[in-house]
C-alpha atoms as a PDB file:
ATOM      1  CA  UNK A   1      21.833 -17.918  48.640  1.00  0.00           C
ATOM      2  CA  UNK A   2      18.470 -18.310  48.672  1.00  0.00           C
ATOM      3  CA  UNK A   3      15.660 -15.969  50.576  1.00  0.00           C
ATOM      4  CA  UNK A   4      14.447 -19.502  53.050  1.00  0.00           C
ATOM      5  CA  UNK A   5      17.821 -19.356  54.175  1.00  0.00           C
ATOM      6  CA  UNK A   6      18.574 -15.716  55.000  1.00  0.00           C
ATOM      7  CA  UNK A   7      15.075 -15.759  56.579  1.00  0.00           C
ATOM      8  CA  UNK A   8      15.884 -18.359  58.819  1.00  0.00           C
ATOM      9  CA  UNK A   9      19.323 -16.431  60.030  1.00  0.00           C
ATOM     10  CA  UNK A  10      17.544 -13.107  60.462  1.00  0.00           C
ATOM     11  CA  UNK A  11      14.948 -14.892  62.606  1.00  0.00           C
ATOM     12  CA  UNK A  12      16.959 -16.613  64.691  1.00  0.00           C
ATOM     13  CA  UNK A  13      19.503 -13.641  65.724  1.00  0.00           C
ATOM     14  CA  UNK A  14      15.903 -11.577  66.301  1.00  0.00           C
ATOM     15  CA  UNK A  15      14.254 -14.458  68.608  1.00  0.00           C
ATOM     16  CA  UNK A  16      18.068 -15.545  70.506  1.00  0.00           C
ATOM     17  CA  UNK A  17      17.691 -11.606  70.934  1.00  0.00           C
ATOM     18  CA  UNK A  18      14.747 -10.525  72.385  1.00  0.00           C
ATOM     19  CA  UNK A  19      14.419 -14.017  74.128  1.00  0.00           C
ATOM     20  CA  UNK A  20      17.498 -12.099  76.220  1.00  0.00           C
ATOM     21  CA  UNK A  21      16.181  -8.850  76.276  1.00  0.00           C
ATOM     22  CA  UNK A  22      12.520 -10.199  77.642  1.00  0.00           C
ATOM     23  CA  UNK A  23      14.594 -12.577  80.442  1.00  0.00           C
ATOM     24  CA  UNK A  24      16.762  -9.342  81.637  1.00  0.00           C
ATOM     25  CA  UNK A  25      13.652  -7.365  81.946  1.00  0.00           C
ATOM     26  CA  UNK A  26      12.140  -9.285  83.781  1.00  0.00           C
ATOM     27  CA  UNK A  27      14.108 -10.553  86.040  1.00  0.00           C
ATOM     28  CA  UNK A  28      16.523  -8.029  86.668  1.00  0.00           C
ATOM     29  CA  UNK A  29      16.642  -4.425  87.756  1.00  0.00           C
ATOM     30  CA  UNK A  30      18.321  -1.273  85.793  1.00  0.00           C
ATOM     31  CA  UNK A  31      22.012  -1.523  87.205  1.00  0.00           C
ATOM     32  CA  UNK A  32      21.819  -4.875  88.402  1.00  0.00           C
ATOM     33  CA  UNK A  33      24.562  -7.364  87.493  1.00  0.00           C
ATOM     34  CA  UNK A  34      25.608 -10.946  88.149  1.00  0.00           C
ATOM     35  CA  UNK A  35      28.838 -13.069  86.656  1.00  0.00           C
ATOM     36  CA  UNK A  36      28.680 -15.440  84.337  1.00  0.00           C
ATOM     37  CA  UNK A  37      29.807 -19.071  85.178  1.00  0.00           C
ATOM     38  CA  UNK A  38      31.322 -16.983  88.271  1.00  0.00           C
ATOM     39  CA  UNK A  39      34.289 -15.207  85.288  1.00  0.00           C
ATOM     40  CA  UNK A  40      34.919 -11.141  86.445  1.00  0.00           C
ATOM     41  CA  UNK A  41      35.103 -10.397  82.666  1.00  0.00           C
ATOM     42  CA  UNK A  42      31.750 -11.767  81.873  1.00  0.00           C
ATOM     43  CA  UNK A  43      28.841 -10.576  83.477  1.00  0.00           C
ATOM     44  CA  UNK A  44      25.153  -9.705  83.404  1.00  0.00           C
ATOM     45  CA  UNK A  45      24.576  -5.857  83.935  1.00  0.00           C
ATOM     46  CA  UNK A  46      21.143  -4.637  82.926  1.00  0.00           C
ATOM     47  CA  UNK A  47      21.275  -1.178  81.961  1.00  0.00           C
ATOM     48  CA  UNK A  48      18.525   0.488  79.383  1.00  0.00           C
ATOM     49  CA  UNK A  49      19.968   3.304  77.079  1.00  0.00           C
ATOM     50  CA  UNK A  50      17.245   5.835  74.853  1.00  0.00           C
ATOM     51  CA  UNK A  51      19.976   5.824  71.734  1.00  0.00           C
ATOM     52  CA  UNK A  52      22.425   4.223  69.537  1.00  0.00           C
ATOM     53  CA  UNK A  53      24.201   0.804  70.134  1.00  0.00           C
ATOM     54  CA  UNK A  54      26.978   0.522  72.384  1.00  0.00           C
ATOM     55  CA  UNK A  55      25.084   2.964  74.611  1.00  0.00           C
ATOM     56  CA  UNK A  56      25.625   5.995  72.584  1.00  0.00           C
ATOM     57  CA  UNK A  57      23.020   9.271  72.948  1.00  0.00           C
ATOM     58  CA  UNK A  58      21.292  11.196  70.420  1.00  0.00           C
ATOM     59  CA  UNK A  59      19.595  14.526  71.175  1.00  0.00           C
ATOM     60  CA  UNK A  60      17.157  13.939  73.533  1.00  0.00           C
ATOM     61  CA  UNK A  61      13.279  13.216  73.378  1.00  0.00           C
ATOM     62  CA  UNK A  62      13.315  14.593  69.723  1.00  0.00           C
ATOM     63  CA  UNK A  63      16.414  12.399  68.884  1.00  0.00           C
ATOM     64  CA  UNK A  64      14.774   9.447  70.436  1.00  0.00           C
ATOM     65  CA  UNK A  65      12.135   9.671  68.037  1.00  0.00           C
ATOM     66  CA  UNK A  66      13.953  11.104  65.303  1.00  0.00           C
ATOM     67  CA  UNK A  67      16.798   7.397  65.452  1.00  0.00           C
ATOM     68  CA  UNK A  68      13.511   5.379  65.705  1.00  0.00           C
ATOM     69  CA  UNK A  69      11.728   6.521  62.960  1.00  0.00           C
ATOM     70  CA  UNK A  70      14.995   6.500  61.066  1.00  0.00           C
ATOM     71  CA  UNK A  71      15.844   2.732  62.383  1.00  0.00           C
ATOM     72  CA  UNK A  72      12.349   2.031  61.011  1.00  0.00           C
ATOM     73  CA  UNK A  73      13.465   3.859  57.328  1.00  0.00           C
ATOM     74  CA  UNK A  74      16.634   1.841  57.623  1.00  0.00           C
ATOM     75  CA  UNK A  75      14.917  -1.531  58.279  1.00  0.00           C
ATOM     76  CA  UNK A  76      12.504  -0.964  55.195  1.00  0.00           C
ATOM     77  CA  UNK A  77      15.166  -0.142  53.128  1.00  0.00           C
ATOM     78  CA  UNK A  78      16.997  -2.727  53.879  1.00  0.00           C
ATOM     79  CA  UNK A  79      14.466  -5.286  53.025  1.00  0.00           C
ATOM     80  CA  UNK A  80      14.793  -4.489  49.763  1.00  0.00           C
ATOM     81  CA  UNK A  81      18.593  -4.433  49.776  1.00  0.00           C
ATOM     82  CA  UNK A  82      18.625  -7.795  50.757  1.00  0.00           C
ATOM     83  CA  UNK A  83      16.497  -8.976  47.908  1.00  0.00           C
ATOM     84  CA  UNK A  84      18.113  -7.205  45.441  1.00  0.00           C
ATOM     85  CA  UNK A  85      21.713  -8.827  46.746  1.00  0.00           C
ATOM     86  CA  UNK A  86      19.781 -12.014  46.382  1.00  0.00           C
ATOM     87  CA  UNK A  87      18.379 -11.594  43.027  1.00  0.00           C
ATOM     88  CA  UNK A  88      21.860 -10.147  41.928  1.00  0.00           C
ATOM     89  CA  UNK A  89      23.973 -13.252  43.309  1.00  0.00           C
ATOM     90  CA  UNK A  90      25.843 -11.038  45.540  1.00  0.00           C
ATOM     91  CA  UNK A  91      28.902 -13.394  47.573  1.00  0.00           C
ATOM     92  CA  UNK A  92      27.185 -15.436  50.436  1.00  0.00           C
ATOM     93  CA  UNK A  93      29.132 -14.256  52.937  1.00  0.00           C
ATOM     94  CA  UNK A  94      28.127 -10.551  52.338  1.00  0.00           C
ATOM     95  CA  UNK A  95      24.765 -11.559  51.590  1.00  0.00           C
ATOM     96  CA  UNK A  96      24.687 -13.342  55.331  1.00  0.00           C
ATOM     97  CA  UNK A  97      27.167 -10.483  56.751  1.00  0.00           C
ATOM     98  CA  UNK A  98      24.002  -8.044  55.756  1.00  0.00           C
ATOM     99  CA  UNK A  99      21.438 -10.333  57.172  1.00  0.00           C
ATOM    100  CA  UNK A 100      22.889 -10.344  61.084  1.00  0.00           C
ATOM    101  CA  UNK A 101      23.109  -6.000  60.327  1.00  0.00           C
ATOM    102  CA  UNK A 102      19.731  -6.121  58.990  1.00  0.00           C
ATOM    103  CA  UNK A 103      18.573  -8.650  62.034  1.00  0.00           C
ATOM    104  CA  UNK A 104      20.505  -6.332  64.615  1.00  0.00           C
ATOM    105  CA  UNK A 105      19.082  -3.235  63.318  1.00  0.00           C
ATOM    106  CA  UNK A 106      15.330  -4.769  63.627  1.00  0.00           C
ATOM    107  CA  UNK A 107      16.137  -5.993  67.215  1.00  0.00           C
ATOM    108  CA  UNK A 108      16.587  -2.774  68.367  1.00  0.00           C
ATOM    109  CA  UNK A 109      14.229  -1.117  66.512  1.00  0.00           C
ATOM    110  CA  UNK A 110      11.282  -3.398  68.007  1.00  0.00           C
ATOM    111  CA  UNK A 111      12.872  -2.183  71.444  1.00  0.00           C
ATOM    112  CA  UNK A 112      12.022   1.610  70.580  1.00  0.00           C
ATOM    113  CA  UNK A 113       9.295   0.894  69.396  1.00  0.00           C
ATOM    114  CA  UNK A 114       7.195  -1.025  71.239  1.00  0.00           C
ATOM    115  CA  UNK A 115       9.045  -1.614  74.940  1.00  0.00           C
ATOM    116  CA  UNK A 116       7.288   1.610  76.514  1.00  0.00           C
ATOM    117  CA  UNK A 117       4.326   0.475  76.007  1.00  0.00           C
ATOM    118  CA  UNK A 118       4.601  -3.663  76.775  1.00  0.00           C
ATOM    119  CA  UNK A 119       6.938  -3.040  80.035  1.00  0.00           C
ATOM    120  CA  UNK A 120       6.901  -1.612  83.530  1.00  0.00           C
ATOM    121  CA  UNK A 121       9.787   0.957  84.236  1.00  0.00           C
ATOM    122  CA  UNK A 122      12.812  -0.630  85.396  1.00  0.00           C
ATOM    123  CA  UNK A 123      14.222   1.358  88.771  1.00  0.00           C
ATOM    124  CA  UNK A 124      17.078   0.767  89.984  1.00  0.00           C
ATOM    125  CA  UNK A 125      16.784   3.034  93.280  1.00  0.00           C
ATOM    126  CA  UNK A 126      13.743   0.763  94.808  1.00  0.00           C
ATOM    127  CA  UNK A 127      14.969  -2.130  92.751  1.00  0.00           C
ATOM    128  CA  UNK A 128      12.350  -2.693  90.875  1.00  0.00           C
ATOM    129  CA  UNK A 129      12.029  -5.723  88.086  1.00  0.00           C
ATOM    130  CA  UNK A 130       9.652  -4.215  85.408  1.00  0.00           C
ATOM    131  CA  UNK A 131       6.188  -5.841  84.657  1.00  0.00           C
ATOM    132  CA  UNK A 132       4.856  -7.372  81.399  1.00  0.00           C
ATOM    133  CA  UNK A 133       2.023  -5.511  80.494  1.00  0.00           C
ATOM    134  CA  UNK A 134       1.306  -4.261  83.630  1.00  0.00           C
ATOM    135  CA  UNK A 135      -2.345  -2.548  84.363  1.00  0.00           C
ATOM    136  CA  UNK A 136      -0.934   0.924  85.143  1.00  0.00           C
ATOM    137  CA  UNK A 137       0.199   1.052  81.202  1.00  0.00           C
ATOM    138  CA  UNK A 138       4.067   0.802  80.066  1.00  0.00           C
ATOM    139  CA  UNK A 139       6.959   3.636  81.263  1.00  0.00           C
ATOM    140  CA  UNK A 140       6.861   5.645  77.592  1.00  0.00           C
ATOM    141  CA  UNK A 141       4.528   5.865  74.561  1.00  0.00           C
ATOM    142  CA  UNK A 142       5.078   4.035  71.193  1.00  0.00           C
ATOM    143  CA  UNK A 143       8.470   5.198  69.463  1.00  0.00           C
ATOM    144  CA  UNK A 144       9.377   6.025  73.007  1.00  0.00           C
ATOM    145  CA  UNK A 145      10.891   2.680  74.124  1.00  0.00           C
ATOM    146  CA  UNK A 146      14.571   2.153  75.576  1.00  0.00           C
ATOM    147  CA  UNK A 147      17.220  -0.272  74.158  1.00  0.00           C
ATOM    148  CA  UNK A 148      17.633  -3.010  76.782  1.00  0.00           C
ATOM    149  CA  UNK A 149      21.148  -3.902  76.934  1.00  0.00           C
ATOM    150  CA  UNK A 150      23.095  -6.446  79.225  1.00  0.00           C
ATOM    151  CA  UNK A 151      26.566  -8.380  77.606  1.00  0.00           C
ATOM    152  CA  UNK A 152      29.107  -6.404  79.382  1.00  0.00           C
ATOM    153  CA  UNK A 153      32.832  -7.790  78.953  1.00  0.00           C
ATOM    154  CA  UNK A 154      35.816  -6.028  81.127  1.00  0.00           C
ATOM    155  CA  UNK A 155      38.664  -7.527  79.766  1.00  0.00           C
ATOM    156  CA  UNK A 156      41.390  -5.130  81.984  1.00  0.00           C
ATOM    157  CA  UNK A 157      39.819  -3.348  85.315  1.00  0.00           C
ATOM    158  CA  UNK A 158      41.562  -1.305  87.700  1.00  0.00           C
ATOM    159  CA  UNK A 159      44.282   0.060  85.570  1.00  0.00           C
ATOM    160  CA  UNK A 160      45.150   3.870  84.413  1.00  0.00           C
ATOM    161  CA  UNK A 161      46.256   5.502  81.576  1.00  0.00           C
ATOM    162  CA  UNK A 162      49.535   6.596  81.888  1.00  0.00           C
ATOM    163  CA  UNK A 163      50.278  10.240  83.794  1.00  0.00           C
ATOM    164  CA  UNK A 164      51.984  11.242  80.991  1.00  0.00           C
ATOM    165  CA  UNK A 165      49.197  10.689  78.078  1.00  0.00           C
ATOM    166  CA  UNK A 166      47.568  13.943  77.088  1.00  0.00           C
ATOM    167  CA  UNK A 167      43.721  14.503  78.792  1.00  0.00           C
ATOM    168  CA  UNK A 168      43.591  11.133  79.886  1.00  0.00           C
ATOM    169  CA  UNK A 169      46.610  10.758  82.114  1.00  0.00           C
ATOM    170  CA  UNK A 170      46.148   9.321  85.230  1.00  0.00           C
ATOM    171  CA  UNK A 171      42.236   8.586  84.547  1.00  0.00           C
ATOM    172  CA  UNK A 172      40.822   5.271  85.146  1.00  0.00           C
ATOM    173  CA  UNK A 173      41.440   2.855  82.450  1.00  0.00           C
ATOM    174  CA  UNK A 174      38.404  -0.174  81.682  1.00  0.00           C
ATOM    175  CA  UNK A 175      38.887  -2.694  79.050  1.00  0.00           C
ATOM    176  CA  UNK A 176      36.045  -3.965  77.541  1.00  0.00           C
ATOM    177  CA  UNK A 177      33.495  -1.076  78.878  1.00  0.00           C
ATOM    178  CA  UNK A 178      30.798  -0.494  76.564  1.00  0.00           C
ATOM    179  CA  UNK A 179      27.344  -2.622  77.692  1.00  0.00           C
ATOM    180  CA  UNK A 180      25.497  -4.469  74.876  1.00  0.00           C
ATOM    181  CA  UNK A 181      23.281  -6.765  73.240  1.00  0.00           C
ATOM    182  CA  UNK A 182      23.202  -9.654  71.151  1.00  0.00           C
ATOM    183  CA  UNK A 183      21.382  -7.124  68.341  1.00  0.00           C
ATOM    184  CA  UNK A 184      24.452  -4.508  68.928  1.00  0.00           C
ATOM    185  CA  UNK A 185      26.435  -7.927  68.496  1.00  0.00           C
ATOM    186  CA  UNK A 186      25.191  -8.814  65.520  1.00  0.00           C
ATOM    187  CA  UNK A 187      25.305  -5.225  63.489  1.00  0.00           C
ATOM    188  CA  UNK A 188      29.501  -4.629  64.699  1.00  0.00           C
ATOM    189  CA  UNK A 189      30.183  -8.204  63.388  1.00  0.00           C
ATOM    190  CA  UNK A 190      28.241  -7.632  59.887  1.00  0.00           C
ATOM    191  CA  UNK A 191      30.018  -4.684  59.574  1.00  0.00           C
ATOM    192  CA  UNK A 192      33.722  -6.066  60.905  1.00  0.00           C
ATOM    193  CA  UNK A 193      33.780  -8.869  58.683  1.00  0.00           C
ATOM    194  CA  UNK A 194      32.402  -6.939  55.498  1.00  0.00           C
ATOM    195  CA  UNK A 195      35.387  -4.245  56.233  1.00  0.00           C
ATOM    196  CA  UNK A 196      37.795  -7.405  56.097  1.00  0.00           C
ATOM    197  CA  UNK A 197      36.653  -9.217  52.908  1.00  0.00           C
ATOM    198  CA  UNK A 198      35.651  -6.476  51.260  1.00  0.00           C
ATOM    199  CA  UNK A 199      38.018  -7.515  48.006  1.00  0.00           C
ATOM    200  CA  UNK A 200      36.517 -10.488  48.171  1.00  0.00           C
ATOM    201  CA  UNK A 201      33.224  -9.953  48.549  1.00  0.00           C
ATOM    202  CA  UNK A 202      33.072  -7.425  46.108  1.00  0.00           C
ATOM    203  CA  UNK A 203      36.048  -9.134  43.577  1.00  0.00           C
ATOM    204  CA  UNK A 204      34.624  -9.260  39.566  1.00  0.00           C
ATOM    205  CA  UNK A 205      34.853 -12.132  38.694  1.00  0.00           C
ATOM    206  CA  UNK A 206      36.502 -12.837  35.333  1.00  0.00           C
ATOM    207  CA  UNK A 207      35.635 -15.556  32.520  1.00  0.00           C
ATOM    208  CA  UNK A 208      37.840 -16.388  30.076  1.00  0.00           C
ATOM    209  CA  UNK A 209      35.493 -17.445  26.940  1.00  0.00           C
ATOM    210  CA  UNK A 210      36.648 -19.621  24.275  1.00  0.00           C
ATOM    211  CA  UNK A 211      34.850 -19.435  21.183  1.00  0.00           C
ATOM    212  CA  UNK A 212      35.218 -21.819  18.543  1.00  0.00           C
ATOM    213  CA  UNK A 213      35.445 -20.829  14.857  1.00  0.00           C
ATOM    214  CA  UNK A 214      34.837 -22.960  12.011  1.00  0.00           C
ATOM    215  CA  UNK A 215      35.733 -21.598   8.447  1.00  0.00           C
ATOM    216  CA  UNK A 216      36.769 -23.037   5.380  1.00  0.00           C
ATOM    217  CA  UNK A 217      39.213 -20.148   5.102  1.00  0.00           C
ATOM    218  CA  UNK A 218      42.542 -21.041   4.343  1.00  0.00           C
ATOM    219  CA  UNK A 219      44.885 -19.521   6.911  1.00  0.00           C
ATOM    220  CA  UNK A 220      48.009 -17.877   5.997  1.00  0.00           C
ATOM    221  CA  UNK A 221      50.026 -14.871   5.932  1.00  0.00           C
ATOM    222  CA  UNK A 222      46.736 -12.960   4.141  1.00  0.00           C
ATOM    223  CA  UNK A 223      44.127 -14.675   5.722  1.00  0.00           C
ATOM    224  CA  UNK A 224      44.172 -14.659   9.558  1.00  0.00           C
ATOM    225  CA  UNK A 225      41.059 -15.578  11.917  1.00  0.00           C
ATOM    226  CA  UNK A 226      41.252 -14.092  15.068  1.00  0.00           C
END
């Protein structure tokens, strides 16, 4: 696998990324949503979330900065990872299974880092679509910025858990529900398909070698050439 290649991948799951994030921005506002090709389990809902992917939270205004700065660690690191899985002839497919982690990780991280700053708030009260650079300065400082998220999939709607179920019974039951992104995308299927090939990605490969020996030796029952 060589580095022009793997380049090439990470760029283009970064660019088809924020290319998505920058269109929802701007056109949409927080909480607004819209079906694709008119299907009720693919839609368009713009929501913004100040943690993890898939939504999840981490501690606040400290945690925000605290999962950016370590997002920022993670991407550094990983440069090297890659190289190193390069230089060492690691399996393509984990090689480009570490690339779209790598790429999603970077895609959000350029979020948090820099979206405060470059974007007007998005509200979804007065329904306001956010501003590129706007002169009253961006919603949060650098390191402040919030994922933008939108792919949202509900496979099975209006259904329940059974009453019988323990702590969920009778609750409301949502198939696909979590909201995402093509970065959040890109890290879960790196990570999926690793956990699946993992013998083969990771299998040691064996060589038989044959080595020819040429003796003047006579062989018999005292003299043996192994």
């Amino acid at each position: 696998m060589k580095a022009r290649q793997l380049i090439l991948i990470i760029l283009f799951i970064i660019v088809a990324d924020q290319a998505m994030k920058f269109y929802i921005k701007l056109n949409y506002f927080a909480g607004e949503e819209h079906l694709i090709l008119g299907m009720h389990w693919a839609r368009l809902h713009f929501v913004e979330n100040e943690g993890m992917a898939w939504g999840w939270k981490f501690g606040g205004g400290f945690g925000k900065i605290a999962l950016t700065l370590f997002r920022l660690v993670a991407v550094i690191w990983g440069s090297f990872l890659l190289r190193d899985f390069i230089r060492k002839k690691y399996h393509k497919g984990f090689i480009i299974c570490s690339a779209m982690i790598y790429a999603g990780a970077l895609g959000n991280l350029i979020d948090s880092m820099f979206y405060g700053m470059i974007f007007e708030n998005s509200d979804s009260f007065v329904q306001n679509v956010a501003k590129l650079f706007p002169h009253a300065g961006g919603y949060a400082g650098f390191l402040h910025g919030k994922v933008v998220d939108m792919m949202y999939f509900p496979l099975i709607t209006n259904a329940h858990f059974p009453n019988w179920l323990p702590i969920w019974g009778g609750d409301d039951f949502e198939f696909f529900r979590p909201v995402f992104n093509i970065a959040d995308a890109a890290i879960s299927c790196g990570v999926i398909v690793i956990l699946l090939f993992q013998n083969k990605f990771f299998a040691k490969a064996t060589e038989t070698v044959h080595h020819t020996v040429e003796t003047g030796s006579v062989v018999d029952d005292q003299n043996q050439i192994s």
